[in-house]
N, C-alpha and C. Protein backbone atom coordinates (compact mmCIF):
# COMPACT_ATOMS: atom_id res chain seq x y z
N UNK A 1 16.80 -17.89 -5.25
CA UNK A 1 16.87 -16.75 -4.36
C UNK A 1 18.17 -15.98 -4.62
N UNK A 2 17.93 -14.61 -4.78
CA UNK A 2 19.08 -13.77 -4.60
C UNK A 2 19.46 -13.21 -3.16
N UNK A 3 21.16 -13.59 -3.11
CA UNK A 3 21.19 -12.81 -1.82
C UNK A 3 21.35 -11.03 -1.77
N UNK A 4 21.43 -10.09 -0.77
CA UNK A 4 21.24 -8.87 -1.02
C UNK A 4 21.90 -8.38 -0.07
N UNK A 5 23.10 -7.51 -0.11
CA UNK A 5 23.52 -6.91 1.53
C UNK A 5 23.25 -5.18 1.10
N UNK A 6 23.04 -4.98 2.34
CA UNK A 6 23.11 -3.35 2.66
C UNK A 6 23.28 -2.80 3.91
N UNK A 7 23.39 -2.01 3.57
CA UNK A 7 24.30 -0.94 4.85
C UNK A 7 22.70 -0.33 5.51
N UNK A 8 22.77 -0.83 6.67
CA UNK A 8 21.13 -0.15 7.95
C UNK A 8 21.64 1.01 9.00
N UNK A 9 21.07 1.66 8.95
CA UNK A 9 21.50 2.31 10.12
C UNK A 9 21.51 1.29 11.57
N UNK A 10 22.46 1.65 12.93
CA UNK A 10 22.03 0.50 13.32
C UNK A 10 20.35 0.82 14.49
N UNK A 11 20.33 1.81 14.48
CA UNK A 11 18.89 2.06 14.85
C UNK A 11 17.34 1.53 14.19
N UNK A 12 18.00 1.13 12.55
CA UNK A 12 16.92 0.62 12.37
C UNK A 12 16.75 -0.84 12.26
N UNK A 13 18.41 -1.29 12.24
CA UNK A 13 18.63 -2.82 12.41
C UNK A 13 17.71 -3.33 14.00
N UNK A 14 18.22 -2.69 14.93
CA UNK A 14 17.41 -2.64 16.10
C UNK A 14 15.72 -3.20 16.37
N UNK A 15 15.32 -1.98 14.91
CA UNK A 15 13.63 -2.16 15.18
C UNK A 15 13.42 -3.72 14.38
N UNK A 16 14.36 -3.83 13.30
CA UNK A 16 13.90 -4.89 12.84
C UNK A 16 13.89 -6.15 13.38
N UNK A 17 14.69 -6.47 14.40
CA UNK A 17 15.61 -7.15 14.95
C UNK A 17 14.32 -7.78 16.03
N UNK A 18 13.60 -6.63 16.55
CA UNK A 18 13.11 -6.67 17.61
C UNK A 18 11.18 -7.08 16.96
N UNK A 19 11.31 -6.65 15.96
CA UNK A 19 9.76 -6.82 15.29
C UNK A 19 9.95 -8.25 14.84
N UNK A 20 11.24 -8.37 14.15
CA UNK A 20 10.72 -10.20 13.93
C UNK A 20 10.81 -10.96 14.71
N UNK A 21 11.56 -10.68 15.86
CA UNK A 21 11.31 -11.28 17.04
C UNK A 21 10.12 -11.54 17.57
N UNK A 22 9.25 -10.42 17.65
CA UNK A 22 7.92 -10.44 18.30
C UNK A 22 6.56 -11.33 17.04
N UNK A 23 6.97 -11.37 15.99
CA UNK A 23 6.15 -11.61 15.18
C UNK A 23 6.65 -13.34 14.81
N UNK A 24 7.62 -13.83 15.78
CA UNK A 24 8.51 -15.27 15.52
C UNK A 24 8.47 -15.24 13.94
N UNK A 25 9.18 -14.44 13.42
CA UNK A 25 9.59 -14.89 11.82
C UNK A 25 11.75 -14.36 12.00
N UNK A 26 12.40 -14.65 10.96
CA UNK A 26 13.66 -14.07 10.97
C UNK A 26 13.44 -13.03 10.23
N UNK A 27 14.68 -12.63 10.14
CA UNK A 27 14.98 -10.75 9.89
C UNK A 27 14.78 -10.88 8.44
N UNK A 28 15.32 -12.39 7.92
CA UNK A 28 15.30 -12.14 6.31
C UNK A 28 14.09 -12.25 5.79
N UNK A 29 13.04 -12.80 6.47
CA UNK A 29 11.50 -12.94 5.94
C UNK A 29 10.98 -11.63 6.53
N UNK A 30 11.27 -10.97 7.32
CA UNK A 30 10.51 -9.80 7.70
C UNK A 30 10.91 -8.27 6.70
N UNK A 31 12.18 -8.56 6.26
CA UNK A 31 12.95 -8.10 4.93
C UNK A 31 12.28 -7.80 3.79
N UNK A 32 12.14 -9.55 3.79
CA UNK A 32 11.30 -9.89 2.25
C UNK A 32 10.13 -9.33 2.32
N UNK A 33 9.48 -9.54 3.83
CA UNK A 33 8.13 -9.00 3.49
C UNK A 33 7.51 -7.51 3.23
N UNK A 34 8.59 -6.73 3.59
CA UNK A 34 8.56 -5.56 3.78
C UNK A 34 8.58 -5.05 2.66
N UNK A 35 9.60 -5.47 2.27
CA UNK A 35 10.27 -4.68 0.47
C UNK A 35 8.81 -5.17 -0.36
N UNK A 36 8.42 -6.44 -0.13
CA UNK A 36 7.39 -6.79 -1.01
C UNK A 36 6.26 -5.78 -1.01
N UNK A 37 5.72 -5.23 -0.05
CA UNK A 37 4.81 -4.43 0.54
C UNK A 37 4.70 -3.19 -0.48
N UNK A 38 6.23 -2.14 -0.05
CA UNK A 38 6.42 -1.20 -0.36
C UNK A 38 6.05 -1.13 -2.00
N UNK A 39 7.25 -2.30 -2.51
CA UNK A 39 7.35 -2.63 -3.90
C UNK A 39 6.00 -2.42 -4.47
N UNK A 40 5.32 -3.50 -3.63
CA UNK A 40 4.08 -3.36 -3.97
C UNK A 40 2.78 -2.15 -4.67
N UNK A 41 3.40 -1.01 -3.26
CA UNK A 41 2.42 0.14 -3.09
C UNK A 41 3.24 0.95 -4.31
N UNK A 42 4.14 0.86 -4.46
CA UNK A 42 4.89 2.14 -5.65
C UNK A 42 4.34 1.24 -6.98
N UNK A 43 4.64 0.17 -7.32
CA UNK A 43 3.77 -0.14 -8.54
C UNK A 43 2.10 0.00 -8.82
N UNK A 44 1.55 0.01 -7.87
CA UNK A 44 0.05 0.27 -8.01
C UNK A 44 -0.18 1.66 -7.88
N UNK A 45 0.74 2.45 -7.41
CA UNK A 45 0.66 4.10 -7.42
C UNK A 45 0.72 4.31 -8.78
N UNK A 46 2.02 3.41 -9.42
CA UNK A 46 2.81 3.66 -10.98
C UNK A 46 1.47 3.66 -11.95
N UNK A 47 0.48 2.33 -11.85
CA UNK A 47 -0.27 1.43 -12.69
C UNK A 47 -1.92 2.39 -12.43
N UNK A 48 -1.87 3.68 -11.30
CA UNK A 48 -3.09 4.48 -11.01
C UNK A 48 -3.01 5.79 -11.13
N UNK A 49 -1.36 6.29 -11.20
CA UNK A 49 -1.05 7.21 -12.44
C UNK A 49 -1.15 7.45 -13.69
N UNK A 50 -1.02 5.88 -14.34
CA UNK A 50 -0.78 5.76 -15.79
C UNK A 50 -2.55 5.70 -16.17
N UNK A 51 -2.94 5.19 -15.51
CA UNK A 51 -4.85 5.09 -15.63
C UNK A 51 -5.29 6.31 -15.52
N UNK A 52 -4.55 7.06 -14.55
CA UNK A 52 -5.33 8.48 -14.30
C UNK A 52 -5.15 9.24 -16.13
N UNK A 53 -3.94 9.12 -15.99
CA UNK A 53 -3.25 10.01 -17.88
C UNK A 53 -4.68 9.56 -18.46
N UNK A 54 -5.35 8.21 -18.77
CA UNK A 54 -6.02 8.62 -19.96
C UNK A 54 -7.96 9.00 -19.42
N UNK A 55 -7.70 9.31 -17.96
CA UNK A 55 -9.16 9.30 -17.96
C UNK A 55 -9.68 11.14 -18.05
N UNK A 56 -11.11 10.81 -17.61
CA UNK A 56 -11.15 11.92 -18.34
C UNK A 56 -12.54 12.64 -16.86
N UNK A 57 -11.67 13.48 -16.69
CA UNK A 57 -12.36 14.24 -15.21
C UNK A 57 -14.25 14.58 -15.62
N UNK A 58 -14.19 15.52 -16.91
CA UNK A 58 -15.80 15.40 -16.99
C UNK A 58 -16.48 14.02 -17.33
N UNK A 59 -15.96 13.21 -17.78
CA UNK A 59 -17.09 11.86 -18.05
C UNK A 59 -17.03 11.39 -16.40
N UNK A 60 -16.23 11.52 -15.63
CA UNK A 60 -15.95 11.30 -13.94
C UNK A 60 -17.42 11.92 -13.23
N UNK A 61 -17.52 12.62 -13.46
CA UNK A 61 -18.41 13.79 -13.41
C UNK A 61 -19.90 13.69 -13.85
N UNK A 62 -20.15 13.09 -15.02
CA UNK A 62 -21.40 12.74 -15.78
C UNK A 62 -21.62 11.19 -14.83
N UNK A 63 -20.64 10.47 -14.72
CA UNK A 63 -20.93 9.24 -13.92
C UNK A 63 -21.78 9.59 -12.51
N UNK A 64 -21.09 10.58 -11.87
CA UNK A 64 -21.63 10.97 -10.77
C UNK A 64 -23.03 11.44 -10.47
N UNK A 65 -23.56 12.67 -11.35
CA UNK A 65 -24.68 12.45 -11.86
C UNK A 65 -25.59 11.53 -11.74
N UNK A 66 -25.25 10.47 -11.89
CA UNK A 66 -25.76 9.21 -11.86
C UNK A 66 -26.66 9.00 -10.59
N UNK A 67 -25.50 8.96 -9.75
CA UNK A 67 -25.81 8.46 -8.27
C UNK A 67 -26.71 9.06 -7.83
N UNK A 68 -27.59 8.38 -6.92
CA UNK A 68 -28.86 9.13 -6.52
C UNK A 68 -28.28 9.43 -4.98
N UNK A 69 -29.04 11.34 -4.92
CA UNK A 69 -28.61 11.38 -3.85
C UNK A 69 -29.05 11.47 -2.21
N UNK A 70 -28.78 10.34 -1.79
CA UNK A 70 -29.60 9.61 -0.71
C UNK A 70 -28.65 9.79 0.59
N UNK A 71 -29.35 9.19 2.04
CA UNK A 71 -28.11 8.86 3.27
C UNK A 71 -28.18 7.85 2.66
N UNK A 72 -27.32 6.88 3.03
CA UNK A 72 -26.44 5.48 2.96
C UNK A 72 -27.36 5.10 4.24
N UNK A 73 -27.47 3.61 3.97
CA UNK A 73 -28.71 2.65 4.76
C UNK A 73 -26.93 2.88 6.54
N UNK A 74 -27.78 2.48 7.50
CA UNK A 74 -27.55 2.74 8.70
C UNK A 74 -26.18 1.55 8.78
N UNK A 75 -26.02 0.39 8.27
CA UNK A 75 -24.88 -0.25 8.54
C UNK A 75 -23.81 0.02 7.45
N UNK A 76 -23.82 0.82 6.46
CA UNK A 76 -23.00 1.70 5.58
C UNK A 76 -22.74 2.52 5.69
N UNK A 77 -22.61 3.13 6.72
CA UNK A 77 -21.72 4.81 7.38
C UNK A 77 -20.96 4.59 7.85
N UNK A 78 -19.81 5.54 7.86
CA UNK A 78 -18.15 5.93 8.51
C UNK A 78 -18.64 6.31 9.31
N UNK A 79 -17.90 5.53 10.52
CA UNK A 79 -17.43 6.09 12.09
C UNK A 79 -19.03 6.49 12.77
């Protein structure tokens, strides 16, 4: 494990303070879990950018085509 310090505002030390409280974990696992999260979402943004570069909008398009166009059966609808 690496340790890590940084400077929080203390308004947001506060929320954290008070969320791992409520969730019974400590500040440094609620830390970890957080950064993991984020970390998370910016590399799969990175890895669905780099996928987007080589695809190709009309074959997107010819796929679609495809689909027949129907309603969606009654337990497969939004809201």
């Amino acid at each position: 494990m690496t340790n890590l310090s940084v400077q929080l505002p203390e308004s947001l030390y506060k929320q954290i303070e008070a969320l791992a409280a409520k969730e019974n974990i400590s500040i440094e696992q609620l830390v970890a879990i957080a950064l993991s999260a984020q970390v998370s979402a910016w590399l799969t943004k990175d890895y669905l950018e780099e996928k987007a570069k080589h695809g190709s909008w009309k074959k997107f398009q010819q796929v679609l085509t495809k689909v027949p166009d129907v309603e969606p059966e009654e337990y497969d609808k939004l809201g």
